[in-house]
Protein backbone atom coordinates (compact mmCIF):
# COMPACT_ATOMS: atom_id res chain seq x y z
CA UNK A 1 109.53 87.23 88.77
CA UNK A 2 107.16 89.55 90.67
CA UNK A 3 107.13 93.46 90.92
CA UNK A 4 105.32 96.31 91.74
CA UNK A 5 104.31 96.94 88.41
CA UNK A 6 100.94 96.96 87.77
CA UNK A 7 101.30 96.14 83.80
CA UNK A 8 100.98 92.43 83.20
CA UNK A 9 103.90 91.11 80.82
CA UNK A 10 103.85 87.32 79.13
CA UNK A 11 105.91 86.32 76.24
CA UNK A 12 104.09 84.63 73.48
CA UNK A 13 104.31 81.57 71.21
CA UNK A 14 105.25 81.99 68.08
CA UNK A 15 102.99 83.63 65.57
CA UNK A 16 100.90 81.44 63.85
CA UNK A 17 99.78 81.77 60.00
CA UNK A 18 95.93 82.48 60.81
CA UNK A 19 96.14 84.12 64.32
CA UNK A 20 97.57 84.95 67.23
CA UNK A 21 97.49 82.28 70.38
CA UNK A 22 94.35 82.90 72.00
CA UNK A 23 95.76 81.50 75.41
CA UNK A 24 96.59 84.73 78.33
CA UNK A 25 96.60 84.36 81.86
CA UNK A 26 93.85 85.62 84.57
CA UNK A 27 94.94 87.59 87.53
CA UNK A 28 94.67 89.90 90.39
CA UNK A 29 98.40 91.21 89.82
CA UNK A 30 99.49 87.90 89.27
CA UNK A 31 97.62 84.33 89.57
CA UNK A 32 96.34 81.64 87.65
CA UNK A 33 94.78 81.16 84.56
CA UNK A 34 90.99 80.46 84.21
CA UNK A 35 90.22 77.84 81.68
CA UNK A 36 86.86 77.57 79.89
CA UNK A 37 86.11 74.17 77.83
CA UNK A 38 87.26 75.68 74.48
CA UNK A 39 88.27 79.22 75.65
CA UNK A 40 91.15 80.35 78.09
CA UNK A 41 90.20 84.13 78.76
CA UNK A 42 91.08 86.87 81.51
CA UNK A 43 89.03 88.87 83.59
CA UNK A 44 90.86 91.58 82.07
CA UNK A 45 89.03 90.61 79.22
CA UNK A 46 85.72 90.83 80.01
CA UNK A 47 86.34 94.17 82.43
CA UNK A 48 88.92 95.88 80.56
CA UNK A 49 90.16 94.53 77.29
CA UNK A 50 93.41 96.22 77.64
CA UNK A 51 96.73 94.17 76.02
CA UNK A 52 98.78 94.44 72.75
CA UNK A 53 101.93 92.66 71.49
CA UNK A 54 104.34 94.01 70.17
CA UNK A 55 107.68 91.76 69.21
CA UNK A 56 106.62 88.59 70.03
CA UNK A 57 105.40 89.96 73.30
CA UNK A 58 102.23 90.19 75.03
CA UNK A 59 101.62 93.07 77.32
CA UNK A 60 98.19 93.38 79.36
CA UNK A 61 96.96 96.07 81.98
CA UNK A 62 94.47 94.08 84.31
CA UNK A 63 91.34 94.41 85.98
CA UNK A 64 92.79 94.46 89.46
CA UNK A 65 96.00 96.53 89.53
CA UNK A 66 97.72 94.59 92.23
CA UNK A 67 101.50 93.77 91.95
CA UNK A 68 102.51 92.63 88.51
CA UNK A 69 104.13 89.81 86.87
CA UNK A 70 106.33 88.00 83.91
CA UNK A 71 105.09 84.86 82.40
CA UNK A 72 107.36 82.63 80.07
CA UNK A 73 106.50 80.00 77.78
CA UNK A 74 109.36 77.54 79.62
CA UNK A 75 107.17 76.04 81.57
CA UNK A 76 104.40 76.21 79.84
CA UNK A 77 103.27 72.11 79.09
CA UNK A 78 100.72 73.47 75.76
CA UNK A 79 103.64 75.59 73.86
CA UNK A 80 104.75 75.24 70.58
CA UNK A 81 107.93 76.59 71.51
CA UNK A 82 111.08 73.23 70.43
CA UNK A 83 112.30 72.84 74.22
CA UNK A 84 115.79 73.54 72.64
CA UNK A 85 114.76 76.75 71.28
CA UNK A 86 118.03 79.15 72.32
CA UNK A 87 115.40 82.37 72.80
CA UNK A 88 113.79 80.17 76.00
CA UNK A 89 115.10 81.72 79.78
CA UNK A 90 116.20 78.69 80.56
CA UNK A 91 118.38 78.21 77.67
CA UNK A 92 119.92 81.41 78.29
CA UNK A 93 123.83 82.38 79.71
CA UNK A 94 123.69 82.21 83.55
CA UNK A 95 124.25 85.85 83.46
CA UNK A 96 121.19 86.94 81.27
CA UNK A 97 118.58 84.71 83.54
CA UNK A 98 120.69 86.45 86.65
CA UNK A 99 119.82 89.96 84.88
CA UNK A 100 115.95 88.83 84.05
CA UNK A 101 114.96 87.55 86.97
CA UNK A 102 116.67 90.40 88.84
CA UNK A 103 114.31 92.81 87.15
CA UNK A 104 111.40 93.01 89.71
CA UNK A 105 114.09 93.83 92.27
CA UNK A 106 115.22 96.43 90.51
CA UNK A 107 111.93 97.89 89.48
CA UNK A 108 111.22 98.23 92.69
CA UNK A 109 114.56 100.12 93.62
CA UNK A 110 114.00 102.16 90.95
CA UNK A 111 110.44 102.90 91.58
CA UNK A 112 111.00 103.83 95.32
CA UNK A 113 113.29 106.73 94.24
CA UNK A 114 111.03 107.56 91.49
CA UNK A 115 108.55 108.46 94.41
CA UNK A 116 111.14 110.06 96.56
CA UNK A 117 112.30 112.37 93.09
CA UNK A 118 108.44 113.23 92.96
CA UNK A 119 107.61 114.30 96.72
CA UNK A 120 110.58 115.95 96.48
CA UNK A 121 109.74 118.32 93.68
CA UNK A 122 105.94 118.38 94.10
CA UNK A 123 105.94 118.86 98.45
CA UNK A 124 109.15 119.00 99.36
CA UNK A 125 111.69 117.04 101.84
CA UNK A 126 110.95 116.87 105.29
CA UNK A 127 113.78 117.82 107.39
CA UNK A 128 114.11 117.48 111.03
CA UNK A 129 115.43 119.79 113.53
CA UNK A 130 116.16 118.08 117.16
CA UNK A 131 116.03 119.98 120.36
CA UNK A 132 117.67 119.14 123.78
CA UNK A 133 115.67 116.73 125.36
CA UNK A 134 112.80 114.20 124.85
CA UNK A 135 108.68 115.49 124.56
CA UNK A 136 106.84 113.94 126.45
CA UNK A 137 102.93 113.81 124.59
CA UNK A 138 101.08 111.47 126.86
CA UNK A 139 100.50 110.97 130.39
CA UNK A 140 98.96 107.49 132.00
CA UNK A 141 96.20 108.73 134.69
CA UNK A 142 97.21 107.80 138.21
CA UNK A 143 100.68 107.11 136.50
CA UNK A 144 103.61 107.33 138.56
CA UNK A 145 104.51 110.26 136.37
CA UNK A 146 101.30 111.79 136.71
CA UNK A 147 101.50 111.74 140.57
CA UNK A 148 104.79 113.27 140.71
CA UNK A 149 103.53 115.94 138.32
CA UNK A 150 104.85 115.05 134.66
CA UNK A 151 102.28 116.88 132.52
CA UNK A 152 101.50 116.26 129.07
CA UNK A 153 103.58 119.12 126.62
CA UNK A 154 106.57 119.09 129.25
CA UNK A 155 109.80 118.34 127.65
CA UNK A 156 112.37 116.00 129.61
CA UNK A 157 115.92 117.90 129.75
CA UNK A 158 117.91 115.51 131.87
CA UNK A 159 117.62 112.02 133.79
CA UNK A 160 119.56 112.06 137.17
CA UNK A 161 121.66 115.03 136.20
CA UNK A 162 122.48 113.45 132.53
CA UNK A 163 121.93 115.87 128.92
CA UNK A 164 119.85 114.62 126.96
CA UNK A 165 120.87 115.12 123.38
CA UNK A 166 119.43 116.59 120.20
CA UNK A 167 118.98 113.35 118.99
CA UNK A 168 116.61 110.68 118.09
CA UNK A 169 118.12 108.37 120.00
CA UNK A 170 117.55 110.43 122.86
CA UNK A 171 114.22 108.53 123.39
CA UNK A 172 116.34 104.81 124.01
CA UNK A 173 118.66 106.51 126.48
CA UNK A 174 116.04 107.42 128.83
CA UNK A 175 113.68 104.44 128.78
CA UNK A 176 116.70 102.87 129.57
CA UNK A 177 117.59 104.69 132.29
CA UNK A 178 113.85 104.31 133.68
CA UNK A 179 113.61 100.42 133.17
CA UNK A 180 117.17 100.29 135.35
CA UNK A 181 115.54 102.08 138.20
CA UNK A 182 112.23 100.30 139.68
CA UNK A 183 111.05 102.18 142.85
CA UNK A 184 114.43 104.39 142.81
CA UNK A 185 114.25 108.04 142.84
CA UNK A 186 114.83 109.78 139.32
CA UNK A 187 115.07 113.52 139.27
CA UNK A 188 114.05 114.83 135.79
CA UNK A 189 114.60 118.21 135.11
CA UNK A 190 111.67 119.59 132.44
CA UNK A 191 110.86 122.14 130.74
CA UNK A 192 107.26 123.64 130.85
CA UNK A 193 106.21 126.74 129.09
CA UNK A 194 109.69 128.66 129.12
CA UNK A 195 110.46 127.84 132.91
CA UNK A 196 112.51 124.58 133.74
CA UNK A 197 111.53 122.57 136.88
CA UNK A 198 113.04 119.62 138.82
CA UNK A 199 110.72 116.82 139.41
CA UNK A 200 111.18 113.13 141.03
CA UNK A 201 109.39 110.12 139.90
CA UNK A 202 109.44 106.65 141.40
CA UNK A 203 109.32 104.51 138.52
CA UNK A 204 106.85 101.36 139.63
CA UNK A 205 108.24 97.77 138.84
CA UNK A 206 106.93 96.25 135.74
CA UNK A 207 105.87 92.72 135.80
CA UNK A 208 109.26 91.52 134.00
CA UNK A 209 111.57 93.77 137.17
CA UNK A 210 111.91 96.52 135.00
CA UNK A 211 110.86 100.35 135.76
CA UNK A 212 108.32 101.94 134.14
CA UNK A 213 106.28 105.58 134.76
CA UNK A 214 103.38 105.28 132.34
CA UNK A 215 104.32 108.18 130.30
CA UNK A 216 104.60 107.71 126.11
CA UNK A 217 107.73 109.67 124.90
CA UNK A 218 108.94 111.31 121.68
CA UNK A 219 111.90 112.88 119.57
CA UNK A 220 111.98 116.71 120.32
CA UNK A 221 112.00 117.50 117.19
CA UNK A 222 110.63 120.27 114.47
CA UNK A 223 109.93 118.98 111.13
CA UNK A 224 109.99 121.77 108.46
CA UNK A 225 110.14 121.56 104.62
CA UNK A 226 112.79 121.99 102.16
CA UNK A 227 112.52 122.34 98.63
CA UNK A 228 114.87 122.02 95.52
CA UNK A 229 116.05 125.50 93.74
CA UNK A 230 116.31 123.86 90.38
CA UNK A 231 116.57 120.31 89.70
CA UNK A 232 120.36 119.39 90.20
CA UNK A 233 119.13 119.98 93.86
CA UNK A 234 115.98 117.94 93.48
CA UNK A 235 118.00 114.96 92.74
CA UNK A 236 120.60 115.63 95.21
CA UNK A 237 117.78 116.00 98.16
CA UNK A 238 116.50 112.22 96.61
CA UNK A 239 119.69 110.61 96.74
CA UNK A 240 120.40 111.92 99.89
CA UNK A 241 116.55 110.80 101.51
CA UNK A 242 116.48 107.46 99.29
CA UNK A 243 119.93 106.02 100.84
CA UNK A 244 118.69 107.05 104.51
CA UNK A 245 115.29 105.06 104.12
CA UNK A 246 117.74 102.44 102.43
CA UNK A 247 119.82 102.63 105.46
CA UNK A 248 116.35 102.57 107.91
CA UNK A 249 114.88 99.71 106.17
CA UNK A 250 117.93 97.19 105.85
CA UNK A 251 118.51 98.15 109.74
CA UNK A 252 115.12 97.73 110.64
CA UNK A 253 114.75 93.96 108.68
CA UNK A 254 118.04 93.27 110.13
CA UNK A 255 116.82 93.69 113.41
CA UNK A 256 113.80 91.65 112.45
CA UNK A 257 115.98 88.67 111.62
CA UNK A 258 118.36 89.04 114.79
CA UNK A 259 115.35 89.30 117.39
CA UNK A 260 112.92 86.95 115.55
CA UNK A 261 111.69 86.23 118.60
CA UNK A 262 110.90 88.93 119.86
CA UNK A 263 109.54 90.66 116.50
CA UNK A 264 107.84 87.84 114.74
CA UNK A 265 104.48 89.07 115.63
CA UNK A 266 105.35 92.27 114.14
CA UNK A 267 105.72 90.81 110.52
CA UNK A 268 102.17 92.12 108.37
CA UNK A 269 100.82 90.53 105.65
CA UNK A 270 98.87 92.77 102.34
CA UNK A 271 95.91 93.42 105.71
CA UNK A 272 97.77 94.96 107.65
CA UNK A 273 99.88 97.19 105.28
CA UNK A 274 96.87 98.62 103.84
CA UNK A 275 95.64 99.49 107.43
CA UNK A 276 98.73 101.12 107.96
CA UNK A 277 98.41 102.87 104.67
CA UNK A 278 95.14 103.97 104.71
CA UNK A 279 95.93 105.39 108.51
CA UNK A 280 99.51 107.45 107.19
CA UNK A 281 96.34 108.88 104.96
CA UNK A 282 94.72 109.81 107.31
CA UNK A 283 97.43 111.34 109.54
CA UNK A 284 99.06 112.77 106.26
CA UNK A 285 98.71 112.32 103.02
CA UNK A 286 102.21 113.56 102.52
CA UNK A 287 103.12 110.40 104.27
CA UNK A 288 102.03 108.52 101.69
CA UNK A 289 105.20 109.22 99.66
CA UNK A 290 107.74 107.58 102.29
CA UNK A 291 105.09 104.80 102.95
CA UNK A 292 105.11 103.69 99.26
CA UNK A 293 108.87 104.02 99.17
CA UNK A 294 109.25 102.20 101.48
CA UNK A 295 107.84 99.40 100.91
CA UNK A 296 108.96 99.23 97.63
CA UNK A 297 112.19 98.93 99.85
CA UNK A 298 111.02 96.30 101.74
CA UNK A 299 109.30 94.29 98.93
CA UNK A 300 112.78 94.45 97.11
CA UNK A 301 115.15 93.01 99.66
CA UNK A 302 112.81 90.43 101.16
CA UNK A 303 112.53 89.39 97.18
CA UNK A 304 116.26 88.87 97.43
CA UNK A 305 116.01 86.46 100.28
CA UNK A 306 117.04 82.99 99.11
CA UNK A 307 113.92 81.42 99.68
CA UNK A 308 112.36 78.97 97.08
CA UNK A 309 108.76 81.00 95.25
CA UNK A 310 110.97 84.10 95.80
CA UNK A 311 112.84 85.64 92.95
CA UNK A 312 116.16 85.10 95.49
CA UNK A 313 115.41 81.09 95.56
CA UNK A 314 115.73 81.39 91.90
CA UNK A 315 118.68 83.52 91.67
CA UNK A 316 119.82 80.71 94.04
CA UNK A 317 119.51 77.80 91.69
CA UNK A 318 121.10 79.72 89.52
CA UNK A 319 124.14 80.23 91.61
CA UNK A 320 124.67 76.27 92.36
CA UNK A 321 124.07 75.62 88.56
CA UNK A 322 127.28 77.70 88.38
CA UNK A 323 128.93 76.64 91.12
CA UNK A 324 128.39 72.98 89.61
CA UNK A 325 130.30 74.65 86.46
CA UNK A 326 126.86 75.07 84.80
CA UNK A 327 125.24 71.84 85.16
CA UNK A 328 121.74 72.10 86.12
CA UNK A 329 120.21 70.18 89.06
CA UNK A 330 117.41 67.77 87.92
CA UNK A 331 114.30 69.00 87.01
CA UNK A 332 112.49 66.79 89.60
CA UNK A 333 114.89 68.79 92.34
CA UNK A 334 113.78 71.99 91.52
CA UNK A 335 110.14 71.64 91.06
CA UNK A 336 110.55 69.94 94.82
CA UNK A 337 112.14 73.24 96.07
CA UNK A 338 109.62 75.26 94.78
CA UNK A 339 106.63 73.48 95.34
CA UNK A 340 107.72 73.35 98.99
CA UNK A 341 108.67 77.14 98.44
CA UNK A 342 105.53 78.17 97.19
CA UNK A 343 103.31 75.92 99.66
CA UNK A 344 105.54 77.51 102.90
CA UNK A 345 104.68 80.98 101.36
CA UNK A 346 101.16 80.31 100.70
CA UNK A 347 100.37 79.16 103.96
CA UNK A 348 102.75 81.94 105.88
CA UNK A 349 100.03 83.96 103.48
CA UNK A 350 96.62 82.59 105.10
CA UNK A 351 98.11 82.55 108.91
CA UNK A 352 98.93 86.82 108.05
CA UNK A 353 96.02 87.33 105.88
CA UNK A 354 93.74 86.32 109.06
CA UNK A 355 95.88 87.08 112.03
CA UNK A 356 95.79 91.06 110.40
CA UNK A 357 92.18 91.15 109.64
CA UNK A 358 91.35 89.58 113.31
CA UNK A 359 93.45 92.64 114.44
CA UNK A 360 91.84 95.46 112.59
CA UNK A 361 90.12 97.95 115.03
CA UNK A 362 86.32 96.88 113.49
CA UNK A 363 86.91 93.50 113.57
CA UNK A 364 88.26 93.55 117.82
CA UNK A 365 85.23 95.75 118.60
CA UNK A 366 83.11 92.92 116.97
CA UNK A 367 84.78 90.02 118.78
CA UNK A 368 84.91 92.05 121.76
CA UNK A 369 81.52 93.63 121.92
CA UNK A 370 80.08 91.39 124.51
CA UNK A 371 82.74 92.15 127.21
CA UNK A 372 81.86 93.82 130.28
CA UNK A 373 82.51 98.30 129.38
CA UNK A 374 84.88 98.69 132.57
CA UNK A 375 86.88 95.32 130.88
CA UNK A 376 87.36 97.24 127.34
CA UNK A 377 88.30 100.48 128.85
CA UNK A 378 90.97 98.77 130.99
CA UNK A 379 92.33 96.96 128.17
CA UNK A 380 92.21 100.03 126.08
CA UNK A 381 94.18 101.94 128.12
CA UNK A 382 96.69 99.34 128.85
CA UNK A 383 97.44 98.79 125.08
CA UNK A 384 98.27 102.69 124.64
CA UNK A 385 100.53 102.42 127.58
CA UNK A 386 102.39 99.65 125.79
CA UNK A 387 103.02 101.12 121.92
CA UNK A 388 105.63 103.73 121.22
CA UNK A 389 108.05 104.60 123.50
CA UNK A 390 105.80 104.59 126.16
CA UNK A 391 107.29 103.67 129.55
């Protein structure tokens, strides 16, 4: 069972008359155990000797704090532990293995309002305020905006004589109106430093038949602070924020799963999400707070997915050992399942781990170094015209 815990948990044998077992577990979060020729010992050991036990249980804070884990003597091949002992997880009711192994998911739904309650009280909620129309931040040079005017700043008002809304949808509507009009006359009417103007574009045909006028687009919208009075309000204001990222997350991994397709290459690995942590730093630091929520979020429901090496595969097995009115499948099954499990994961692992570092910015420029200067700028400016809502 895996979390986002950072303090190391493994229950222990029984005490022995002269001492306690000697045997822990090595790891960077989680992992496997490093085993001398007399001697099993952890890093955390030699870096930080930081663990205790306290009812039968021992608890260690690791060298590395990444992720966090729950190790239990069950499968453990050197315990003194009688196989039939009634204290063992799997000798437990369904419903108490259902409640352990459910803990890292809830940690982590706990933990992502936890952060919520805390940017809430220490910088406050950020609260949007939507204006008519869509802003319009970038313009492509010799765009077909750009030659019919469009000037970074202006704000878009209306597409062929339609409102836009205060709304952050607002951004959809139009790029949809603009990809179902290739080399048709739009009239926008935009508003540019207090004055509102009328001005047609031609959007050029993209590649795929759709119209495009090389402009990147973005919510109006004003994003001011509110803080709590008094701390009835403070968790009001986190309830309120932490079921609207809820909301945005399940949506946005539910459109994952529906356009697979289109969105596989969008799925990071640990690269990439500190990349895209360390640049919400940068932008932010008050970003920070939503980042880490979520994806706490994220980590939570994908753990729920019924995939074997995931804490959902096991909730699985446990689910067909009740459905088979509590008969257990046969040992050999389930170590098949999750050997495949783990060996799918693992590998899905290596293909991120390398596709995300091959994609970092100082990694390209490396790979990319010995292309011709008018190549990179040409391939630099077509990749901005592609992210965001750019059109």
């Amino acid at each position: 069972m895996k979390s986002g815990a950072t303090l190391g948990l493994k229950e222990s044998k029984k005490p022995r008359e002269e001492k306690t077992d000697p045997r822990s577990v090595f790891s960077s979060g989680c992992g496997s155990e490093v085993v001398t020729s007399d001697h099993d010992f952890t890093l955390s050991e030699v870096v930080i000797r930081t663990k205790f036990n306290a009812n039968n249980i021992e608890y260690s804070l690791r060298a590395f704090p990444l992720g966090g884990f729950v190790a239990f003597p069950d499968n453990d091949p050197d315990s003194d532990i009688p196989a039939d002992d009634e204290n063992l997880l799997k000798n437990r009711p369904i419903f108490d293995r259902v409640i352990v192994i459910s803990a890292g998911v809830i940690a982590n739904v706990v933990f992502a309002y936890l952060i919520i309650f805390v940017q809430v009280l220490s910088v406050g909620l950020p609260v949007q305020e939507f204006s008519p129309g869509v802003l319009v931040p970038e313009v492509g040079p010799s765009s077909a905006a750009a030659r019919a005017g469009l000037r970074p700043g202006d704000v878009i008002l209306s597409v062929d004589g339609y409102e836009l809304p205060k709304s952050l949808f607002s951004v959809p509507q139009i790029v949809d109106i603009i990809k179902r009009s290739p080399k048709k006359n739009v009239s926008l009417k935009v508003e540019r430093g207090g004055e509102d103007l009328v001005i047609g574009v031609t959007p050029e045909e993209s590649g795929d038949g759709t119209g495009r006028i090389g402009v990147q687009l973005s919510p109006n919208v004003k994003i001011t602070k509110a803080k709590p009075k008094n701390l009835v309000e403070a968790i009001s204001f986190s309830g309120k924020e932490f079921w609207g990222l809820t909301s945005n997350v399940l949506e946005g991994l539910k459109q994952t799963f529906l356009n697979f397709s289109q969105s596989a290459s969008k799925v990071s690995g640990p690269v990439a999400i500190i990349a895209v942590g360390a640049e919400v730093a940068r932008s932010s630091s008050e970003g920070l707070y939503q980042f880490a929520a979520a994806l706490n979020l994220n980590l939570a429901v994908i753990n729920l997915l019924p995939l074997p090496a995931l804490d959902g595969g096991s909730l699985a097995l446990i689910l067909v050992e009740a459905a088979r009115g509590g008969r257990k499948l046969p040992q050999e099954v389930e170590q098949r399942i999750m050997s495949s499990g783990i060996m799918v994961v693992l590998l899905l692992g290596i293909f991120l781990l390398v596709r995300d570092t091959l994609n970092l910015d100082f990694v390209r420029e490396l790979l990319i170094m010995d292309f011709p200067l008018d190549t990179c700028r040409s391939m630099t400016t077509s990749s901005k015209m592609l992210y965001g809502g750019g059109m």
